[in-house]
PDB file of N, CA and C in Angstrom:
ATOM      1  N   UNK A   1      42.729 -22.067  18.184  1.00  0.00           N
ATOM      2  CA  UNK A   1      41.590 -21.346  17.664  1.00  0.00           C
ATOM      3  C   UNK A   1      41.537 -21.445  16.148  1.00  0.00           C
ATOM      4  N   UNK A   2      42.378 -21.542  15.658  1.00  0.00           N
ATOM      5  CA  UNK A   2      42.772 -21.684  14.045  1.00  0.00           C
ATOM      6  C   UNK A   2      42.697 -22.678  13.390  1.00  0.00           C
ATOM      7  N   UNK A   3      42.124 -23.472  14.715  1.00  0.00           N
ATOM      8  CA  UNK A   3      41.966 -25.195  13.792  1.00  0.00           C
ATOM      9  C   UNK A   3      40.440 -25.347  13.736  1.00  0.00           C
ATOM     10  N   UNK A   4      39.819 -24.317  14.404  1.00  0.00           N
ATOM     11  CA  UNK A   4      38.243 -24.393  14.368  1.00  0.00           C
ATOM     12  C   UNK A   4      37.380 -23.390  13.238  1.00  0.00           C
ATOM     13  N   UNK A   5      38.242 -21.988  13.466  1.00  0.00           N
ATOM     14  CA  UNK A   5      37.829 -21.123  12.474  1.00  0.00           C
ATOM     15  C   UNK A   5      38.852 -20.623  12.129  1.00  0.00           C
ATOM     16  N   UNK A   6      39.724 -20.987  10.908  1.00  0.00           N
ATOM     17  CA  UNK A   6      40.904 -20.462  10.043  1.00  0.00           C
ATOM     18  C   UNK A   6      41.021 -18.693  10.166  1.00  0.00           C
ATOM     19  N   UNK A   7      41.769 -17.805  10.983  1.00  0.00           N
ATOM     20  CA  UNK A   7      42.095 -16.957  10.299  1.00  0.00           C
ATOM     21  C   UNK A   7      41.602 -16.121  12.048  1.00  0.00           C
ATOM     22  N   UNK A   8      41.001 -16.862  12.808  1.00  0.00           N
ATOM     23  CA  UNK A   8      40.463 -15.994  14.048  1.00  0.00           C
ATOM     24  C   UNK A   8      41.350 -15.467  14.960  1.00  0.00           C
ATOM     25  N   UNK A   9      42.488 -16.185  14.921  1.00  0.00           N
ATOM     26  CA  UNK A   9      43.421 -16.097  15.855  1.00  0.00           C
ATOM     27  C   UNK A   9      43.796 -14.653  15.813  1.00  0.00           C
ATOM     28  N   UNK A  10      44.100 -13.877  14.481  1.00  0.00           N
ATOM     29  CA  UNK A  10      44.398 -13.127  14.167  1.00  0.00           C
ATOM     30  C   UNK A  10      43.319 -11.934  14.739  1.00  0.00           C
ATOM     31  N   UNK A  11      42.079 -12.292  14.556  1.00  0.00           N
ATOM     32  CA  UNK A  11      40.893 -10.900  14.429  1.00  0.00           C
ATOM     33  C   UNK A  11      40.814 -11.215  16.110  1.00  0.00           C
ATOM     34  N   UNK A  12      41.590 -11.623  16.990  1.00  0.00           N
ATOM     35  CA  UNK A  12      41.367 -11.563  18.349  1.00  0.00           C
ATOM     36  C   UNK A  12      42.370 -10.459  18.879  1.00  0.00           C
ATOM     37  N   UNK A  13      41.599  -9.684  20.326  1.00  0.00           N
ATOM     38  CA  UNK A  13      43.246  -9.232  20.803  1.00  0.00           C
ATOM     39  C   UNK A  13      44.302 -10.000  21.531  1.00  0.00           C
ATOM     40  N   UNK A  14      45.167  -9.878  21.572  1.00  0.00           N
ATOM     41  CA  UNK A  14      46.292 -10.418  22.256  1.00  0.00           C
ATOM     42  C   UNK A  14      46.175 -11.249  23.903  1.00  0.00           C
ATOM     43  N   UNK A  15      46.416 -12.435  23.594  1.00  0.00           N
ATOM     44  CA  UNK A  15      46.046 -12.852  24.850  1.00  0.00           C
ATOM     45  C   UNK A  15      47.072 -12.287  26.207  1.00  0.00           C
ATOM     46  N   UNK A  16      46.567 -12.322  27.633  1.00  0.00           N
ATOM     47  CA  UNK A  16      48.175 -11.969  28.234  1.00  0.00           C
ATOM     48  C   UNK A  16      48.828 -12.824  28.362  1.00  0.00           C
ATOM     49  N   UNK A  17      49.437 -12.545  29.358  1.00  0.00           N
ATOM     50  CA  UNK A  17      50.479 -13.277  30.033  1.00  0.00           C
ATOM     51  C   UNK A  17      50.026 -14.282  30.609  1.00  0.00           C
ATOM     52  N   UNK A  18      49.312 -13.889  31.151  1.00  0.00           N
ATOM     53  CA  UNK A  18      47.980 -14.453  32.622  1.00  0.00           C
ATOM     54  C   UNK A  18      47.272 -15.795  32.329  1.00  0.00           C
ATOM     55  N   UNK A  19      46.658 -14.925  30.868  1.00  0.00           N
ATOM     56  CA  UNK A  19      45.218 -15.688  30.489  1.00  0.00           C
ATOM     57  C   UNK A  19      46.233 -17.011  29.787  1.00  0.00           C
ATOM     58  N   UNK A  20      47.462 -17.040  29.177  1.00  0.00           N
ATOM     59  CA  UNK A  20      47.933 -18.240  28.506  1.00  0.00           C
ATOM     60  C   UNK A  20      48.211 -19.406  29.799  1.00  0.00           C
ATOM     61  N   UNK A  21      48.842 -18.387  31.019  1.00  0.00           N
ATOM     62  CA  UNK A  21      49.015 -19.698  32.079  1.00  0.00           C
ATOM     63  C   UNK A  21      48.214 -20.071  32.869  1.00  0.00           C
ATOM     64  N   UNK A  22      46.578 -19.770  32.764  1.00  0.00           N
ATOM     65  CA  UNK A  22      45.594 -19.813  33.569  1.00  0.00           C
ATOM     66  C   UNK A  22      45.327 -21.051  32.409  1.00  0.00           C
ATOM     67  N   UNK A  23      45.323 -21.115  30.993  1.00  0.00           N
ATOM     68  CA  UNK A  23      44.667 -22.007  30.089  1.00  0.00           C
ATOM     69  C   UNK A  23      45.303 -22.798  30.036  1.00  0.00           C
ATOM     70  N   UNK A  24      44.513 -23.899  29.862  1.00  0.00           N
ATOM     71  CA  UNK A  24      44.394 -25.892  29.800  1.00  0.00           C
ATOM     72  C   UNK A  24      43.779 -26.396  28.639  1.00  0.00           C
ATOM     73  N   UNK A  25      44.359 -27.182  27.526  1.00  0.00           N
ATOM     74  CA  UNK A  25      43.581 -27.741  26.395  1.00  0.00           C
ATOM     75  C   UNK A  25      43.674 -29.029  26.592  1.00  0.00           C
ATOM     76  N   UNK A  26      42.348 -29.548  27.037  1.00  0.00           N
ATOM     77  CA  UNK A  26      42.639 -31.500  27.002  1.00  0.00           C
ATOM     78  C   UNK A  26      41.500 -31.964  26.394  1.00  0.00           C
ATOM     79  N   UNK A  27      41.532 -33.273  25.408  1.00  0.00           N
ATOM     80  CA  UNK A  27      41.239 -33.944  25.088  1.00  0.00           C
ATOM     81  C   UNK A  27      40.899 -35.160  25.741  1.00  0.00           C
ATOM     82  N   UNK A  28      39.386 -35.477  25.583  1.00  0.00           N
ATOM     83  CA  UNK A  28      39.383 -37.026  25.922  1.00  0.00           C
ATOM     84  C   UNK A  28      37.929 -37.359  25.798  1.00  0.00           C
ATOM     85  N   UNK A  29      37.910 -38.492  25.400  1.00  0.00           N
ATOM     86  CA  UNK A  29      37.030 -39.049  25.150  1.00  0.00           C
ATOM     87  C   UNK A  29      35.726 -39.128  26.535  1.00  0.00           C
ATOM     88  N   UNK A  30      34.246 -38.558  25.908  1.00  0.00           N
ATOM     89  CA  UNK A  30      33.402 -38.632  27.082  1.00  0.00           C
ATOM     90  C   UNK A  30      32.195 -39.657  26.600  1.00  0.00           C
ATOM     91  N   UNK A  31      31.535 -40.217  27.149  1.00  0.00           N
ATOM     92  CA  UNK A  31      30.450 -40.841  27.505  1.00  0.00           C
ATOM     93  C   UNK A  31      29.162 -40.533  27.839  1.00  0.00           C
ATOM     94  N   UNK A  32      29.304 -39.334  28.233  1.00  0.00           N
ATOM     95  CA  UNK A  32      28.624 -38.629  28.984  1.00  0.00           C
ATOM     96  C   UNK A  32      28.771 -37.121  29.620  1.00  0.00           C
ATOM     97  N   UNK A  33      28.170 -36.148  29.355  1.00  0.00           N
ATOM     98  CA  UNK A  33      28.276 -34.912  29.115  1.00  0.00           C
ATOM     99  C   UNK A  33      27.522 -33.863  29.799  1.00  0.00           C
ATOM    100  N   UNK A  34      27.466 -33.042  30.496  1.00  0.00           N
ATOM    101  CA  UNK A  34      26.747 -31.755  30.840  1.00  0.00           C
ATOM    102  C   UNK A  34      27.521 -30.565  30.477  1.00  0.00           C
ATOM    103  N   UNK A  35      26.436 -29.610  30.952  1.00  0.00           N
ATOM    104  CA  UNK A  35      27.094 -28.508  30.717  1.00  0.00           C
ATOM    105  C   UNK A  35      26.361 -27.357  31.864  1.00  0.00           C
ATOM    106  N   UNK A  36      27.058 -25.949  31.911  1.00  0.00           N
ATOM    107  CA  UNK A  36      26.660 -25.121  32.128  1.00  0.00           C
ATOM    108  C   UNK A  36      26.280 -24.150  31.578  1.00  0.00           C
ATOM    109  N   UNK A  37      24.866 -23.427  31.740  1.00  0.00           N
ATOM    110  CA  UNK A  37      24.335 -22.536  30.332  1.00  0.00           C
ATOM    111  C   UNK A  37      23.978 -21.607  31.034  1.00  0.00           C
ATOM    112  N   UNK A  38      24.237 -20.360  30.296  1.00  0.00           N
ATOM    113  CA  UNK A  38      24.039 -18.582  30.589  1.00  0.00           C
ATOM    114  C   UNK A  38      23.373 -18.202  29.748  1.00  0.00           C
ATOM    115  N   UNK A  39      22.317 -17.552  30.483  1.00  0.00           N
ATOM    116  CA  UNK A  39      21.218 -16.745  29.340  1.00  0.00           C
ATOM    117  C   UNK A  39      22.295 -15.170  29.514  1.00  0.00           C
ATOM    118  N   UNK A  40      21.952 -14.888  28.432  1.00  0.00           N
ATOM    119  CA  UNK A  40      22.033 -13.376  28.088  1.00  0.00           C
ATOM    120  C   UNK A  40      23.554 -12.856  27.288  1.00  0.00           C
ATOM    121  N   UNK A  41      23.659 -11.663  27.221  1.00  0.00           N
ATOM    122  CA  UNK A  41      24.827 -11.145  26.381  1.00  0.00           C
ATOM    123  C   UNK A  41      26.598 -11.506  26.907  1.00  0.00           C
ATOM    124  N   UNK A  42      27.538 -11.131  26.466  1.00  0.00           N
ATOM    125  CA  UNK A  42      28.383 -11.897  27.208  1.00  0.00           C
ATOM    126  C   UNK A  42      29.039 -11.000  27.956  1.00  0.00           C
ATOM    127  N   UNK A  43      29.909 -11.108  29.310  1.00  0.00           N
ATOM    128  CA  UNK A  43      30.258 -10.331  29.502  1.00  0.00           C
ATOM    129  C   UNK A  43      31.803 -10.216  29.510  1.00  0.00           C
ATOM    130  N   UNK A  44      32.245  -8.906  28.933  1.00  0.00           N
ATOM    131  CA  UNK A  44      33.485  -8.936  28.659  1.00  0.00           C
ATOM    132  C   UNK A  44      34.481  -7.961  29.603  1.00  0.00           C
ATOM    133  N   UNK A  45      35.824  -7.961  29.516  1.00  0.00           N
ATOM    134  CA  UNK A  45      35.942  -6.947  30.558  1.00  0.00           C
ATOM    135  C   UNK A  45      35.946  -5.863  29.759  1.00  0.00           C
ATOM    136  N   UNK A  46      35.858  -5.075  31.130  1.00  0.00           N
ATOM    137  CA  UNK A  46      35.252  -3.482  30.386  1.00  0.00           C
ATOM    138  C   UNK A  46      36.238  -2.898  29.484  1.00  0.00           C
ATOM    139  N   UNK A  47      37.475  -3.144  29.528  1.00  0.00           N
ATOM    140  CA  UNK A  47      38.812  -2.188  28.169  1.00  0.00           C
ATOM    141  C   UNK A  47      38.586  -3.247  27.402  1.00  0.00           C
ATOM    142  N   UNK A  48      37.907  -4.743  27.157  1.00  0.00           N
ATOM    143  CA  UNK A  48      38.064  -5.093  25.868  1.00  0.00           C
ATOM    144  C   UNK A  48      36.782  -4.286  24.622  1.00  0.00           C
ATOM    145  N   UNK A  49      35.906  -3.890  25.331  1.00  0.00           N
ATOM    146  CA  UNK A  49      34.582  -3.176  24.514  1.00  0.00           C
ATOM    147  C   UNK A  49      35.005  -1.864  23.816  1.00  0.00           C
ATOM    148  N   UNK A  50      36.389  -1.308  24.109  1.00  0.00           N
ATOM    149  CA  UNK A  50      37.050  -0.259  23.099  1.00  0.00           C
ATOM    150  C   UNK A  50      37.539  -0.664  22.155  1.00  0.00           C
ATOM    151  N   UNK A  51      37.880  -2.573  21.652  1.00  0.00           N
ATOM    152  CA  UNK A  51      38.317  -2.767  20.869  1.00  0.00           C
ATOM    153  C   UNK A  51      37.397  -3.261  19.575  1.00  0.00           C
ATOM    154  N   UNK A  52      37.917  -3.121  18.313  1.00  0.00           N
ATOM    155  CA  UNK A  52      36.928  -2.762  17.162  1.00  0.00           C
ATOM    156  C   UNK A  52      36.841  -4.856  17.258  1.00  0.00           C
ATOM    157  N   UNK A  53      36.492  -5.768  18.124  1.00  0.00           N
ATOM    158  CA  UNK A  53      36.167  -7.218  18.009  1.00  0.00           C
ATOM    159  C   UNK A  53      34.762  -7.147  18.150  1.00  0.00           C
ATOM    160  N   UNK A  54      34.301  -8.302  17.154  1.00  0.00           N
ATOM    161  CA  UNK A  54      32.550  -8.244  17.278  1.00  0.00           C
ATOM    162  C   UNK A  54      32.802  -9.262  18.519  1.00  0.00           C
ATOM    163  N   UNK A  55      31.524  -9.403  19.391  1.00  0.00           N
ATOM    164  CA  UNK A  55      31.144 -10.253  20.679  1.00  0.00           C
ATOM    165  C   UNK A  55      29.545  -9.754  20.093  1.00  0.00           C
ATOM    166  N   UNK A  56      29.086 -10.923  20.879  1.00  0.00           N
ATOM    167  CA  UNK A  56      27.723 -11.177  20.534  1.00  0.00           C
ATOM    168  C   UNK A  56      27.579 -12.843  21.109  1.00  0.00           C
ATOM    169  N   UNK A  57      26.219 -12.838  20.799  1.00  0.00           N
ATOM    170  CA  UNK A  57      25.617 -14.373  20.476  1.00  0.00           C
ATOM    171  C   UNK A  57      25.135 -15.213  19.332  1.00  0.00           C
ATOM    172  N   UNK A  58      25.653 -16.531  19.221  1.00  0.00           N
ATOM    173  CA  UNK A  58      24.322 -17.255  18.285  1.00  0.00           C
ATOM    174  C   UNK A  58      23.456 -17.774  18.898  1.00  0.00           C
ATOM    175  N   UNK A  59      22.479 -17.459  18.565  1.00  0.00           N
ATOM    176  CA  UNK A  59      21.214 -18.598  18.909  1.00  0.00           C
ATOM    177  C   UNK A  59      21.540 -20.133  18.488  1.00  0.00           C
ATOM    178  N   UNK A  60      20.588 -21.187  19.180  1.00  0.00           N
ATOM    179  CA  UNK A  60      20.935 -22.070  18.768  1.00  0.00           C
ATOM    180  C   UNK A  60      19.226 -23.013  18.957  1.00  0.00           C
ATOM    181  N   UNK A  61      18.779 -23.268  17.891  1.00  0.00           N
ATOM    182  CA  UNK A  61      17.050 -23.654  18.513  1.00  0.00           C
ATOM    183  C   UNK A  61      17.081 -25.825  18.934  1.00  0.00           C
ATOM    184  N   UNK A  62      16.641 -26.186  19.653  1.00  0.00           N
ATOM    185  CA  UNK A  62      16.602 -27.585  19.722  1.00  0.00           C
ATOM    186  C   UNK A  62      15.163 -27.657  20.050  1.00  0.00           C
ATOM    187  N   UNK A  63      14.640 -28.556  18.973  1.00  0.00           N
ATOM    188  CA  UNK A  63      12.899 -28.819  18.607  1.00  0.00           C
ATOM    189  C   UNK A  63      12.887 -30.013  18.453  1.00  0.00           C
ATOM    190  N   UNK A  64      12.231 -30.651  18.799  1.00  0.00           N
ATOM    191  CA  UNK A  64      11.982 -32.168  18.802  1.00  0.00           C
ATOM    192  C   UNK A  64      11.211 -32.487  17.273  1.00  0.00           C
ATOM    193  N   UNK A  65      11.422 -33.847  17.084  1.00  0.00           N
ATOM    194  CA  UNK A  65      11.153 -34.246  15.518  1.00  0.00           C
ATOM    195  C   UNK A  65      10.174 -35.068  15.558  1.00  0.00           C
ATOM    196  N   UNK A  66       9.432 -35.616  14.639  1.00  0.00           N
ATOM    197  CA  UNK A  66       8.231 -36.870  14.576  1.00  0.00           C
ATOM    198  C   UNK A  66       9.441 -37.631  15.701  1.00  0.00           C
ATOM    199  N   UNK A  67       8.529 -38.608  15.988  1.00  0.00           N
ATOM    200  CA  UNK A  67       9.079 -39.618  16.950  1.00  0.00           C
ATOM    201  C   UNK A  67       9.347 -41.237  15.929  1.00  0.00           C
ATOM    202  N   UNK A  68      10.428 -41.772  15.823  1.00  0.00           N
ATOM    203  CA  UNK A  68      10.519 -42.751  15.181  1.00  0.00           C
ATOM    204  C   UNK A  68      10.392 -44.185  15.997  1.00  0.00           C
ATOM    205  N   UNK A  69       9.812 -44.823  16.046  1.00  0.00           N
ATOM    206  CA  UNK A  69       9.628 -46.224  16.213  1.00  0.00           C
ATOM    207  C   UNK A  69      10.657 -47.517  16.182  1.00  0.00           C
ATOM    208  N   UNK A  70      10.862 -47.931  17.116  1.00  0.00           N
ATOM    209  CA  UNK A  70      11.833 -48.791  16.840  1.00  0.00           C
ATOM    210  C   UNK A  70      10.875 -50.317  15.834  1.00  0.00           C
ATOM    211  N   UNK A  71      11.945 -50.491  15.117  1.00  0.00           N
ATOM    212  CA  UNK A  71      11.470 -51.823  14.161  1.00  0.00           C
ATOM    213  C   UNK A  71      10.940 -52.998  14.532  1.00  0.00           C
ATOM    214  N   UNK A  72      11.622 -53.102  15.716  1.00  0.00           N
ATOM    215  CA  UNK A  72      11.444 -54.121  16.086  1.00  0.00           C
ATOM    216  C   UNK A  72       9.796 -54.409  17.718  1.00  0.00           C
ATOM    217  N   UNK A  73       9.739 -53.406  17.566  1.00  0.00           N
ATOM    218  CA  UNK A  73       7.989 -53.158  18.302  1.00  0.00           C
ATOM    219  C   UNK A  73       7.065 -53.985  17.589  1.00  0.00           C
ATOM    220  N   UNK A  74       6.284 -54.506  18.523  1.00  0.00           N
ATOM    221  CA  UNK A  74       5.547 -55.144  17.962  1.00  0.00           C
ATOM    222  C   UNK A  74       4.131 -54.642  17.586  1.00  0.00           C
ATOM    223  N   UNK A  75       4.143 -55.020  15.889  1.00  0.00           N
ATOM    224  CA  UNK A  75       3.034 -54.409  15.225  1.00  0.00           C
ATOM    225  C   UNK A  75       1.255 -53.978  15.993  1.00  0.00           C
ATOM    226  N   UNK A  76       0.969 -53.060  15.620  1.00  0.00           N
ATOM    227  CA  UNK A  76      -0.611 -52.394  16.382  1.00  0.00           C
ATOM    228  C   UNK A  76      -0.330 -51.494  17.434  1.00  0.00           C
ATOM    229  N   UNK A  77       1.260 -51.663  18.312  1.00  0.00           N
ATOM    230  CA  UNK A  77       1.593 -50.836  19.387  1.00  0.00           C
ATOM    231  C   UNK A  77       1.318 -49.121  18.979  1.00  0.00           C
ATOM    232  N   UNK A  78       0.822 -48.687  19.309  1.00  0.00           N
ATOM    233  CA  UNK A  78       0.383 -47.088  18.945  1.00  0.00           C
ATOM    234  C   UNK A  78       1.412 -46.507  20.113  1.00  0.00           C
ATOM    235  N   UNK A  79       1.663 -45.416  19.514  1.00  0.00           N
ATOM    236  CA  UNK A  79       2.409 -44.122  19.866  1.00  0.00           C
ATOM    237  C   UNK A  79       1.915 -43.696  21.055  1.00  0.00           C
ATOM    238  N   UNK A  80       2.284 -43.463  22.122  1.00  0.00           N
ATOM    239  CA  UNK A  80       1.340 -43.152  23.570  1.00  0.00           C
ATOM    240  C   UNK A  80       1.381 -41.310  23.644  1.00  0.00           C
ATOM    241  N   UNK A  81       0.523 -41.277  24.337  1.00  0.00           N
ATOM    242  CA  UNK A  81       0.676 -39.785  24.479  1.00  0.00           C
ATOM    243  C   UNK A  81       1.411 -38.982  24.676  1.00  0.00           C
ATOM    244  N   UNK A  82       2.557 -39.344  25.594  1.00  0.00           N
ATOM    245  CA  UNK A  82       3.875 -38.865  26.048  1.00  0.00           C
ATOM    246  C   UNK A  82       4.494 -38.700  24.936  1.00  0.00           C
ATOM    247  N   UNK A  83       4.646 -39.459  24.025  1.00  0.00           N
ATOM    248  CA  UNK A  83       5.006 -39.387  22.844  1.00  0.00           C
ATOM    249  C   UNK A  83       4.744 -38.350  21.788  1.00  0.00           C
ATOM    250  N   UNK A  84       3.481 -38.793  21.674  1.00  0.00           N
ATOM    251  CA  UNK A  84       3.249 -37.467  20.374  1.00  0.00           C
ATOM    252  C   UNK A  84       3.018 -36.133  20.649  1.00  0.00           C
ATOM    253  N   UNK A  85       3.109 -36.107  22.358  1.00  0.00           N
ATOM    254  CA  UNK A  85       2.582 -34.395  22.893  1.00  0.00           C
ATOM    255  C   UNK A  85       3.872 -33.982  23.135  1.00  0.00           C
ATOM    256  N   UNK A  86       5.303 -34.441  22.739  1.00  0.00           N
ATOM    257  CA  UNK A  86       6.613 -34.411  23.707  1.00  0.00           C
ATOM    258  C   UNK A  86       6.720 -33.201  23.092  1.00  0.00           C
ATOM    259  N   UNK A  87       7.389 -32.355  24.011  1.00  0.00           N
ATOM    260  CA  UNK A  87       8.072 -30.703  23.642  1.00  0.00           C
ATOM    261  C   UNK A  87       9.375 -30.542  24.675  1.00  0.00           C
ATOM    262  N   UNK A  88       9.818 -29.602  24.099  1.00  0.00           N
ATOM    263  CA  UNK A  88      11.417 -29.471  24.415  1.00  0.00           C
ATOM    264  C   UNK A  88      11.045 -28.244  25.534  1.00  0.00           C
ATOM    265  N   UNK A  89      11.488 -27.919  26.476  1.00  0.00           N
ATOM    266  CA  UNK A  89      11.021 -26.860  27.188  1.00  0.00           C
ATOM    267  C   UNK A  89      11.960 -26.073  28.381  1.00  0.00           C
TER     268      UNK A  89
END
């Protein structure tokens, strides 16, 4: 945790016993990626919410940009509709 945000390890509570031999850290190179995503607040167990740790969320926004053109298209090709109407959704 201390190699991502210097100093967190500390402002956490104590991991157990449990939670260190339930955890796995591996590395490796991917190609290709998904994920699984949760809307809403997080949930913690209920005796950790007596402790003075912030929990929360960041937002995180992903908006699509002008659309760039590859160079090598051949000149007069116009931008198609799919294109310039694209939205993230």
């Amino acid at each position: 945790m201390n190699g991502l945000y210097a100093g967190r390890w500390d402002m956490l509570r104590p991991v157990t016993a449990q939670e260190l031999k339930a955890t796995t850290v591996l590395a490796m190179k991917l190609d290709e990626a998904s994920a699984k995503i949760r809307k809403g607040q997080p949930i913690d167990d209920e005796e950790d919410y007596a402790l003075p740790i912030w929990a929360g969320l960041i937002p995180v926004e992903l908006k699509a940009l002008d659309a760039i053109p590859d160079p090598r298209c051949l000149k007069g090709v116009e931008l198609p509709a799919h294109v310039k109407n694209f939205e993230i959704g």
